[in-house]
Protein backbone atom coordinates (compact mmCIF):
# COMPACT_ATOMS: atom_id res chain seq x y z
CA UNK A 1 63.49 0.07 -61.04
CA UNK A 2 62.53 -3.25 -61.30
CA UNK A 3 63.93 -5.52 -63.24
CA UNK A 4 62.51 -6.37 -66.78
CA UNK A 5 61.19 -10.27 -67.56
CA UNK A 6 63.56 -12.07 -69.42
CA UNK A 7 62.11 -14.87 -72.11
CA UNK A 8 61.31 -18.14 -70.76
CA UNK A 9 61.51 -17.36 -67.08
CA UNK A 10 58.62 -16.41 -64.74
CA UNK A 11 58.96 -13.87 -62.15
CA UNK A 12 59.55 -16.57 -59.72
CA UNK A 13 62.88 -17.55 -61.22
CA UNK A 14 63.99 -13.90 -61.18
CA UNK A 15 66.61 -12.57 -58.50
CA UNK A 16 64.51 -10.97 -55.85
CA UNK A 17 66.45 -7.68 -55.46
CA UNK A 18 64.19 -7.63 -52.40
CA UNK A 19 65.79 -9.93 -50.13
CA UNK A 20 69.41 -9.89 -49.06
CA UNK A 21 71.31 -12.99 -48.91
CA UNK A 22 73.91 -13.28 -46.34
CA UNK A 23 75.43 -16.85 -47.40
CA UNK A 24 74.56 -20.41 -47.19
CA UNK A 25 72.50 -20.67 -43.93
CA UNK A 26 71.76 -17.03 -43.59
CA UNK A 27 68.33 -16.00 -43.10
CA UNK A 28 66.92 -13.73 -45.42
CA UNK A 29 65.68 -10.53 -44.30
CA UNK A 30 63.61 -8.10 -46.05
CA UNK A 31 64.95 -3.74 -46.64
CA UNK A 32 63.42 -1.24 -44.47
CA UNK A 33 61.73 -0.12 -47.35
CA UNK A 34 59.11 -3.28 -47.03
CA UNK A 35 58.39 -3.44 -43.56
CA UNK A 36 55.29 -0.55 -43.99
CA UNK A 37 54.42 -2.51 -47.37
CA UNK A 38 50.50 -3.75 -46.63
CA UNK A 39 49.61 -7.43 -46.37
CA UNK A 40 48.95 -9.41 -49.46
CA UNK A 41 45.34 -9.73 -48.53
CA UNK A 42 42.15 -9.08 -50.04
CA UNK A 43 41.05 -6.89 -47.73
CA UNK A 44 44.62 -4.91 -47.56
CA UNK A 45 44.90 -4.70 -51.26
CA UNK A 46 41.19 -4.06 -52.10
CA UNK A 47 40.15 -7.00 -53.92
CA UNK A 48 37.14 -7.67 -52.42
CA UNK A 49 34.33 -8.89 -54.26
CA UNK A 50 31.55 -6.55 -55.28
CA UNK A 51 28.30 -6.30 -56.48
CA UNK A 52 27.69 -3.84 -59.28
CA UNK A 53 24.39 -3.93 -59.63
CA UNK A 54 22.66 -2.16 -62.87
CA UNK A 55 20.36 -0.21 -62.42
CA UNK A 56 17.46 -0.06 -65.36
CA UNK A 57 13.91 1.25 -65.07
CA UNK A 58 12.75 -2.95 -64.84
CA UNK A 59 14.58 -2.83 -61.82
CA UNK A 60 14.19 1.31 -60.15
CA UNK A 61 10.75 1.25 -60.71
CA UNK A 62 9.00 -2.12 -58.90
CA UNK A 63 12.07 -0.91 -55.93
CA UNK A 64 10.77 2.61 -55.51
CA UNK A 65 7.27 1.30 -55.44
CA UNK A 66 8.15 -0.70 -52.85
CA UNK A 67 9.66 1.69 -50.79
CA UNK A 68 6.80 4.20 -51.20
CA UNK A 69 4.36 1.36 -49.98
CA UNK A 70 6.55 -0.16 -47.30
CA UNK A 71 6.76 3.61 -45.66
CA UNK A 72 3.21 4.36 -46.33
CA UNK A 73 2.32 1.15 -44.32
CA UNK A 74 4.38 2.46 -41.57
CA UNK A 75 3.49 5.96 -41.46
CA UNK A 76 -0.24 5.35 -41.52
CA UNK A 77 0.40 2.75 -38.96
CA UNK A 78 2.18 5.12 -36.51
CA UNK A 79 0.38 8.24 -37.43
CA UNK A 80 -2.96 6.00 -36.09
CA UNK A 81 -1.11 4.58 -33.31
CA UNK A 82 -0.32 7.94 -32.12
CA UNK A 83 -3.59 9.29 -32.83
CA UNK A 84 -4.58 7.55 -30.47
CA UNK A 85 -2.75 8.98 -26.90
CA UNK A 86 -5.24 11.70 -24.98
CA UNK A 87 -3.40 14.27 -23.72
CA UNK A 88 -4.87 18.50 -22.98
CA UNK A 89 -2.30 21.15 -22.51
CA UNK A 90 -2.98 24.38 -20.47
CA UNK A 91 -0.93 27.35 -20.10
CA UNK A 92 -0.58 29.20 -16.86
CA UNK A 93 2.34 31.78 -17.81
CA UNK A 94 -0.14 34.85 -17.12
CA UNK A 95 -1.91 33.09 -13.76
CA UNK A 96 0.00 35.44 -11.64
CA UNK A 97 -1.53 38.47 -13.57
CA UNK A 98 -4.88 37.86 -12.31
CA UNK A 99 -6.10 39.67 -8.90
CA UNK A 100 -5.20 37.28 -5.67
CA UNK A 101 -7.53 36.53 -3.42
CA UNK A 102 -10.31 36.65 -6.01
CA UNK A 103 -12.54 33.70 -6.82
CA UNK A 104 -11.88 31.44 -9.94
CA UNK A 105 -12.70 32.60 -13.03
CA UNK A 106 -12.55 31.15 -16.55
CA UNK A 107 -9.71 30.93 -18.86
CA UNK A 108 -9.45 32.36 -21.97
CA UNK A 109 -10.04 29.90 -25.09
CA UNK A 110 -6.60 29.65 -26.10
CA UNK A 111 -5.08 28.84 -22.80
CA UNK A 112 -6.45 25.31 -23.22
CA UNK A 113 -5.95 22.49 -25.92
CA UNK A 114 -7.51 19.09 -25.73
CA UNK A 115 -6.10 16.26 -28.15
CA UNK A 116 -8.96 13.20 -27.56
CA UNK A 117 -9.57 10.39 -29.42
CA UNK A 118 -12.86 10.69 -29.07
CA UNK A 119 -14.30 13.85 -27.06
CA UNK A 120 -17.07 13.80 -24.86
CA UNK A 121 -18.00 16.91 -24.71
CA UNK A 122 -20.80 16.44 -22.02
CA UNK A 123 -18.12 15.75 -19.50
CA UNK A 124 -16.09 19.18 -20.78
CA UNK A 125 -16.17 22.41 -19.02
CA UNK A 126 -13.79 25.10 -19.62
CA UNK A 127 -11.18 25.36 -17.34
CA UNK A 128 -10.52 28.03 -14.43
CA UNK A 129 -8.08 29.61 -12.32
CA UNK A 130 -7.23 31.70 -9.47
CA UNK A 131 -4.25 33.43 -8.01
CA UNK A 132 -2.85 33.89 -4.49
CA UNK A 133 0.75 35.80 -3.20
CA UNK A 134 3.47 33.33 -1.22
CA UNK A 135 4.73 35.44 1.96
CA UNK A 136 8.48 34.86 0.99
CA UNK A 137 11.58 36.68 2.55
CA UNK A 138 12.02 40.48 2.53
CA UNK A 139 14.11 40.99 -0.36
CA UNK A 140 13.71 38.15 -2.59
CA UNK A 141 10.83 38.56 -5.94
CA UNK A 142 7.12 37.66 -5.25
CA UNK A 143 5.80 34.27 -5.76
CA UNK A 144 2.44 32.94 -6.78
CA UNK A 145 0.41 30.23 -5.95
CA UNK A 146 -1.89 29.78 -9.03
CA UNK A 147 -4.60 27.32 -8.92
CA UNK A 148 -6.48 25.52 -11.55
CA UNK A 149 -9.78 23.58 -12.28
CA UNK A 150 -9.96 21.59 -15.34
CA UNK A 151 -11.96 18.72 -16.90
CA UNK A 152 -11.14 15.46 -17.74
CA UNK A 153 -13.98 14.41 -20.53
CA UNK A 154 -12.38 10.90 -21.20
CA UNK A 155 -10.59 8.28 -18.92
CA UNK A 156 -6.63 8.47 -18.80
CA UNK A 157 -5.42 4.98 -18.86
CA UNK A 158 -2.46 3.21 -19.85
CA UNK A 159 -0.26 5.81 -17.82
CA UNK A 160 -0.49 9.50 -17.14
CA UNK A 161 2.08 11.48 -17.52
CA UNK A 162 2.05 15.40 -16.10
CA UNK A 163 5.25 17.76 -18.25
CA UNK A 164 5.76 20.74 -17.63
CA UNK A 165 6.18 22.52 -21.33
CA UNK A 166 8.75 25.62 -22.00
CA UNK A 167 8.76 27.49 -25.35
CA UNK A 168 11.29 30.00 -26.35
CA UNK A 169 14.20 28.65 -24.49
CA UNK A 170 16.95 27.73 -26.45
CA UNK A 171 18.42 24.77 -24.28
CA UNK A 172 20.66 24.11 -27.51
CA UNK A 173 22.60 27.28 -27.75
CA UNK A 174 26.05 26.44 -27.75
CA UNK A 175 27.14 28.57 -24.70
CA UNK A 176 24.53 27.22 -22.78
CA UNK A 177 24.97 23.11 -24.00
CA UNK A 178 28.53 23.75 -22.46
CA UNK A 179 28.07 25.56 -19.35
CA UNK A 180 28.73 22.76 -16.57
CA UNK A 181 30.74 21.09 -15.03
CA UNK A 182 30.71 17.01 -15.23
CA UNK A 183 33.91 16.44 -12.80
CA UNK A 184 31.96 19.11 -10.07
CA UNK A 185 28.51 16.59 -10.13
CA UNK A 186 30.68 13.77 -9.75
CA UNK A 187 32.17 15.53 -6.78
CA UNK A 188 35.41 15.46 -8.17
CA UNK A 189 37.80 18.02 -5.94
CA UNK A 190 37.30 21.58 -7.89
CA UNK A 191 38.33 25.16 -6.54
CA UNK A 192 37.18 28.21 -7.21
CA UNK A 193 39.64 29.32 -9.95
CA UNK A 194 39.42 25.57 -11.84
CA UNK A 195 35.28 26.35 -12.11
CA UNK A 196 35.76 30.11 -13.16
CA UNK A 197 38.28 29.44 -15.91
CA UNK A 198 36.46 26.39 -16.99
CA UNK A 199 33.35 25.58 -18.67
CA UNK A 200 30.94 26.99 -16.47
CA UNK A 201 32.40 30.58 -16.82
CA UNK A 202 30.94 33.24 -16.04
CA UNK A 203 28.85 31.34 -13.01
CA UNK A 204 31.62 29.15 -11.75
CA UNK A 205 32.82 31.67 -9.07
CA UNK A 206 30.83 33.80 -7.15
CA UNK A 207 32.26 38.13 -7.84
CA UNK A 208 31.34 38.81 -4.19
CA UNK A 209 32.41 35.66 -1.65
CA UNK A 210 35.05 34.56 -4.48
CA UNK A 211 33.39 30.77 -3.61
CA UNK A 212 32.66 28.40 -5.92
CA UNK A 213 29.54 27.76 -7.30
CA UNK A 214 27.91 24.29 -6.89
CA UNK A 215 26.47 23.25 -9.21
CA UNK A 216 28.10 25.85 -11.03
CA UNK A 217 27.19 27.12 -14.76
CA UNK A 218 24.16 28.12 -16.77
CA UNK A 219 22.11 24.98 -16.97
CA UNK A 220 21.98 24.64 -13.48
CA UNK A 221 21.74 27.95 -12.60
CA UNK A 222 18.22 28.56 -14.81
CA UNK A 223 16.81 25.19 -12.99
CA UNK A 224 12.67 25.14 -14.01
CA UNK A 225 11.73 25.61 -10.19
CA UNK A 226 7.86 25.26 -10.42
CA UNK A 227 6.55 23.11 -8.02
CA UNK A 228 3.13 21.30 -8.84
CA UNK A 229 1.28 19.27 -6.24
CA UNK A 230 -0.59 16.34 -6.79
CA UNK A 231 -4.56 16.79 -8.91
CA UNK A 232 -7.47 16.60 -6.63
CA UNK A 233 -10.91 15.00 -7.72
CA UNK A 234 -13.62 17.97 -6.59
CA UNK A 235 -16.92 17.49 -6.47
CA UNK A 236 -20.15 18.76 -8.28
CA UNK A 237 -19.73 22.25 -5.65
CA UNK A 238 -15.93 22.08 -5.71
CA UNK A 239 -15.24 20.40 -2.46
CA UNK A 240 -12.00 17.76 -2.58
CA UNK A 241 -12.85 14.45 -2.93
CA UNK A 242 -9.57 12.75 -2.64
CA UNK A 243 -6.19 13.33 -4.54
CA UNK A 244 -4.53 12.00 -7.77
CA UNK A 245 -1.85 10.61 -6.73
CA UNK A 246 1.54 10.92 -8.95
CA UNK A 247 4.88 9.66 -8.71
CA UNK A 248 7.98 12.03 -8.70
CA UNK A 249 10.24 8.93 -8.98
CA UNK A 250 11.21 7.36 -12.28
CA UNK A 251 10.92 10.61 -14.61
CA UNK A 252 14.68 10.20 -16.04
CA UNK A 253 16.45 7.35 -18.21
CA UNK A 254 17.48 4.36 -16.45
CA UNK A 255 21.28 5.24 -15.52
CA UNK A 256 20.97 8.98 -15.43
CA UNK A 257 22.00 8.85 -11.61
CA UNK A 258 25.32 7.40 -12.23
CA UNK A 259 26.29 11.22 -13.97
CA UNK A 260 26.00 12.65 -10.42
CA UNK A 261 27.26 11.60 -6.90
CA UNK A 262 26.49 13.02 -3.25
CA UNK A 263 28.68 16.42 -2.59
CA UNK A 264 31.22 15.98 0.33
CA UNK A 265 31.78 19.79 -0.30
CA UNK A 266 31.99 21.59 2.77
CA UNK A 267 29.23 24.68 2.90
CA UNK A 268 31.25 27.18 3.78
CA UNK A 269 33.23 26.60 0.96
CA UNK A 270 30.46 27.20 -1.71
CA UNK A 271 27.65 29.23 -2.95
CA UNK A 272 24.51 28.11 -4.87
CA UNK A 273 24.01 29.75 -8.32
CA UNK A 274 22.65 33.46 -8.29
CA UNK A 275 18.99 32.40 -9.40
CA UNK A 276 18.81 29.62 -6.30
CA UNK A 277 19.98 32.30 -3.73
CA UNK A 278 17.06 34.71 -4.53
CA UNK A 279 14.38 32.08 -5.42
CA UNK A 280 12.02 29.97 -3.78
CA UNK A 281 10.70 26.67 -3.86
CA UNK A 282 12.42 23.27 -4.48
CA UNK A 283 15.61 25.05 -5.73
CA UNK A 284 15.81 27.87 -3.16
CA UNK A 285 18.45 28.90 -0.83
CA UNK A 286 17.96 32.34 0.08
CA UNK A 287 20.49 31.99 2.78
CA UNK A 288 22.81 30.08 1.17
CA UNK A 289 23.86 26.53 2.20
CA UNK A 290 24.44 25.44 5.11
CA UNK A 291 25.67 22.10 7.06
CA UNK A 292 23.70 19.09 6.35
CA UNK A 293 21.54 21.22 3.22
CA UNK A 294 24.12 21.24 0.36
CA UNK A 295 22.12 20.21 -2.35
CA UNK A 296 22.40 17.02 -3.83
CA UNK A 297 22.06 16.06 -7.40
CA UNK A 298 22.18 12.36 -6.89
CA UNK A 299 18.60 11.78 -5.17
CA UNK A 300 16.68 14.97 -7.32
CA UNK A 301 15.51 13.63 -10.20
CA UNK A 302 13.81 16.81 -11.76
CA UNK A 303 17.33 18.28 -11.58
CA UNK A 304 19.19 15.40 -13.83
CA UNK A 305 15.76 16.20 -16.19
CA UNK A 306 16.86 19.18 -16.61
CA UNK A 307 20.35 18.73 -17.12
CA UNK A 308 19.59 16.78 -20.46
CA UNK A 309 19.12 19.25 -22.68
CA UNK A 310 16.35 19.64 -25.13
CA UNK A 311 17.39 20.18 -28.69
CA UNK A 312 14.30 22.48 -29.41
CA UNK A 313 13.14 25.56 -28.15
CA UNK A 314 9.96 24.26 -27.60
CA UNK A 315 10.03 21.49 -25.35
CA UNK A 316 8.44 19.63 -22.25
CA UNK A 317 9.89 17.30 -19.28
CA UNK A 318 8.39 14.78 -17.07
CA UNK A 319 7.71 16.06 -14.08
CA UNK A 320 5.03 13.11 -12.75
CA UNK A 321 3.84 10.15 -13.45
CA UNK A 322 1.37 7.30 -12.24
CA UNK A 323 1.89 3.78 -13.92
CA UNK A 324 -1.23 2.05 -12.47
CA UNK A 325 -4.41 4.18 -11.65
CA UNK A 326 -6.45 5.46 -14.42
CA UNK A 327 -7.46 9.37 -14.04
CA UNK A 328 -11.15 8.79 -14.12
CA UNK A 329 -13.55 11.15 -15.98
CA UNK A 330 -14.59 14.44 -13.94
CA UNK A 331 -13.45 17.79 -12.60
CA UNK A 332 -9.80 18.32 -11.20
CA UNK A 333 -7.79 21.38 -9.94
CA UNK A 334 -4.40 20.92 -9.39
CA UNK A 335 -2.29 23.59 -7.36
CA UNK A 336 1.39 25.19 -8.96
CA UNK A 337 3.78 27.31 -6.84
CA UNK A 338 4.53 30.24 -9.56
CA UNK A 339 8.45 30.63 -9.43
CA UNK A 340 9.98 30.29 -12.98
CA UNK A 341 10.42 33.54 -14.89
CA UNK A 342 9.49 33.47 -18.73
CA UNK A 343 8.50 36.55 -19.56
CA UNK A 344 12.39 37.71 -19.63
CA UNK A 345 13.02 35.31 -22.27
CA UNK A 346 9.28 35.93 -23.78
CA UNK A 347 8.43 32.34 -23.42
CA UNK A 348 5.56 30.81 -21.49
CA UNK A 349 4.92 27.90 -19.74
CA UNK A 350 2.37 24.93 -19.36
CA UNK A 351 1.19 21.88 -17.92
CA UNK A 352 0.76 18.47 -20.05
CA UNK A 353 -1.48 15.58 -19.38
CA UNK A 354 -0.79 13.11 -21.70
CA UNK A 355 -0.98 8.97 -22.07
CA UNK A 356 1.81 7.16 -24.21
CA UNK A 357 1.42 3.97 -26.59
CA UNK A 358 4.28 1.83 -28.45
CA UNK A 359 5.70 4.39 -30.19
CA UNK A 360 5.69 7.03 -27.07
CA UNK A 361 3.81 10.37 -26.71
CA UNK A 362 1.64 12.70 -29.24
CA UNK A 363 4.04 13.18 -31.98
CA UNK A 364 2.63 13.49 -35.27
CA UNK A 365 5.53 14.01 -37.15
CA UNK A 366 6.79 10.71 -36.69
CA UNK A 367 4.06 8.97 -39.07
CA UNK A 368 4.00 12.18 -40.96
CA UNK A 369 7.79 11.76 -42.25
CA UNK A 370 7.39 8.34 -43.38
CA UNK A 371 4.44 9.25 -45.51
CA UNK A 372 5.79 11.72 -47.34
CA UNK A 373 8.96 9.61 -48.23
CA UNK A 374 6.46 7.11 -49.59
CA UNK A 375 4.82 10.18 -51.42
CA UNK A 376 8.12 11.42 -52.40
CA UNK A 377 9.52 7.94 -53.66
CA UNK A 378 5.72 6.83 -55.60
CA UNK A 379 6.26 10.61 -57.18
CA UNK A 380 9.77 9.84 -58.66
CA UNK A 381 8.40 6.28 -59.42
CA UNK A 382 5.45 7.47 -61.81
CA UNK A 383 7.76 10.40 -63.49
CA UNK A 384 10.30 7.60 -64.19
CA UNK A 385 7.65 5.54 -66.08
CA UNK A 386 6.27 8.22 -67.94
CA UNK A 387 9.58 8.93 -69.07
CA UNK A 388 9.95 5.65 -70.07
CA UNK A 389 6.76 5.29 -71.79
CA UNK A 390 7.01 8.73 -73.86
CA UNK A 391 10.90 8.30 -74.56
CA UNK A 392 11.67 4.68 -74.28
CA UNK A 393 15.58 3.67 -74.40
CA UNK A 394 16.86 0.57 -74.59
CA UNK A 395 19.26 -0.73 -71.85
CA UNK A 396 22.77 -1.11 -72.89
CA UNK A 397 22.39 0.46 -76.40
CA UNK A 398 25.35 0.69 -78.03
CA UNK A 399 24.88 3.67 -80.11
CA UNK A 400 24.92 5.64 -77.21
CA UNK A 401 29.20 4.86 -77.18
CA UNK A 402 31.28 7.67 -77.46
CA UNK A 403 33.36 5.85 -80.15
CA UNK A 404 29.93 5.13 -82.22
CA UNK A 405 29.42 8.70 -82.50
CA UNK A 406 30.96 10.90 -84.69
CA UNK A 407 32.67 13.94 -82.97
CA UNK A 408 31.26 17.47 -82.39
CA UNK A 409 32.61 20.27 -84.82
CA UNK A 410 34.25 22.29 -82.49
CA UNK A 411 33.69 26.42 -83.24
């Protein structure tokens, strides 16, 4: 306990019973106690200067106007801005229902959505499509080659960008976010037993070779394997004029590559994932790898697109893009190599043409949000005056003290 003050001396003049004196010339050294006492600082000992600011209606009111007009400004600003991007969507999940080999017919109404600034309708037709079957290797599930003509009533410019849009996929679920393998796409030494008791379990050995899987776990296994080729301008009787061409470089965030690295695996020591070995297309290996064809997620760039993860289950992806060439107003058909399942999921899929501005893509609910905090803030503001002006109070009113009120008869 410390000591108490005597009369007449400060605490200064007081015997430290903190510091131990050895004799004259002795240094004096502090008890073990002290050394995990904090610095006598401000900052250490919380006496910081702060601002306690008081907050009456003269003051809440004029602030939450300001707010409400400072977000309406910006809402209306980017709810225009985005107003502004053209973009049509049309779904082709039930192209490969139609009869192949028969000639293009028209899709149905809501297989098609067109977002224009300003439509011109005389250059609009509905679109079509047709359906032909892929020869692909006995034993492996059909595949479609689904064709289809569309309009563009308005000139793309600014950049056009083709997605590829997925609904009812849950890219977020947790045993899904978590099922790969970051050391494996670095090509980081892995066997078979590290990937199957890892992360990427249940696809990071294969039950039948006992190999390990490369790139092993769920993401990369349900790789979005559609393949669509570059639009073609047709004429007025549907002949090819010349093609539309798109770039399939520059799709993913600057950096992205440095997450992956070539494979030095050796083929016979690996598998690819179940879906690749009976599926066509970009991501198919029906026979398994082999020297020289180990896939490498390095150099594919819809691949590390697909590894980032989409935190809704309705999403889209850049699949192509062209920075510099307007897509001029007429009739198009572009051609799509029908691989990727949906219907087990009971999702579907689409294509998106779409231009960007400042503030990216079509999203509405950007401008949308900041409009109805300034609704939501100019709301509060006017039932904070009315309660003002129908039951005034005066700031700081004494009579509002505990102590200047006498106490509540207690029952």
């Amino acid at each position: 306990m410390l000591s108490r003050l005597r009369p007449g001396r400060s605490r200064a003049q007081e015997p430290d019973e903190d510091r131990v004196d050895e004799g004259d010339g002795a240094q004096e050294t502090k008890k073990p106690y002290m050394l995990q006492r904090p610095a006598n600082t401000a900052l250490r000992q919380q006496r910081l200067k702060a601002w306690h600011p008081l907050l009456t209606h003269a003051t809440v009111l004029p602030l939450l106007v300001g707010v409400s007009i400072l977000f309406a400004i910006i809402g209306a600003v980017t709810y225009w801005t985005v107003e502004q991007v053209n973009e049509f969507t049309i779904d082709y999940t039930d192209c490969r229902k139609l009869q192949p080999g028969q000639p293009p017919v028209d899709m149905p109404a809501n297989k098609a959505w067109y977002h224009f600034h300003k439509l011109n309708t005389a250059a609009y037709a509905r679109p079509q499509w047709s359906v032909e079957q892929n020869s692909v290797p006995a034993g492996n599930p059909p595949s479609f080659r689904c064709t289809i003509s569309f309009s563009v009533p308005n000139e793309l410019s600014g950049g056009v960008f083709l997605y590829y849009r997925l609904t009812n996929f849950y890219q977020n679920h947790r045993r899904y976010l978590k099922s790969m393998d970051f050391e494996q796409l670095m090509n980081k030494p892995r066997t078979a037993k590290e990937l199957e008791d890892g992360q990427c379990k249940p696809l990071g050995r294969d039950p039948n070779t006992g190999k390990g899987i490369y790139p092993c776990g769920l993401i990369a296994n349900s790789v979005f394997n559609d393949t669509f080729y570059d639009p073609q301008l047709l004429d007025g009787t549907g002949k090819v004029l010349r093609n539309y061409t798109m770039s399939e470089k520059g799709i993913v965030w600057p950096g992205e590559y440095k997450h992956y690295e070539k494979p030095t695996y050796n083929a016979n020591d690996i598998v690819p994932p179940p879906f690749w070995l009976g599926a066509t297309g970009p991501f198919g290996y029906p026979e398994g790898y082999k020297e020289g064809q180990v896939f490498n997620p390095r150099e594919n760039e819809h691949f590390q697109v697909w590894m980032r993860t989409a935190s809704f289950p309705t999403f889209r992806k850049l699949y192509k893009r062209n920075d510099n060439e307007p897509m001029g107003v007429g009739r198009y058909q572009i051609v799509i190599d029908d691989n990727y399942p949906v219907t087990m999921f009971g999702g579907t899929k689409a294509i998106v043409f779409s231009t960007t501005t400042w503030v990216g893509g079509r999203n509405l609910e950007l401008g949308l949000i900041h409009i109805s905090v300034a609704v939501l803030c100019f709301i509060i503001a006017l039932v904070l005056a009315a309660k003002q002006l129908i039951t005034p109070r005066r700031p700081g009113d004494l009579n509002y003290l505990s102590w200047n009120n006498p106490p509540k008869s207690v029952r």
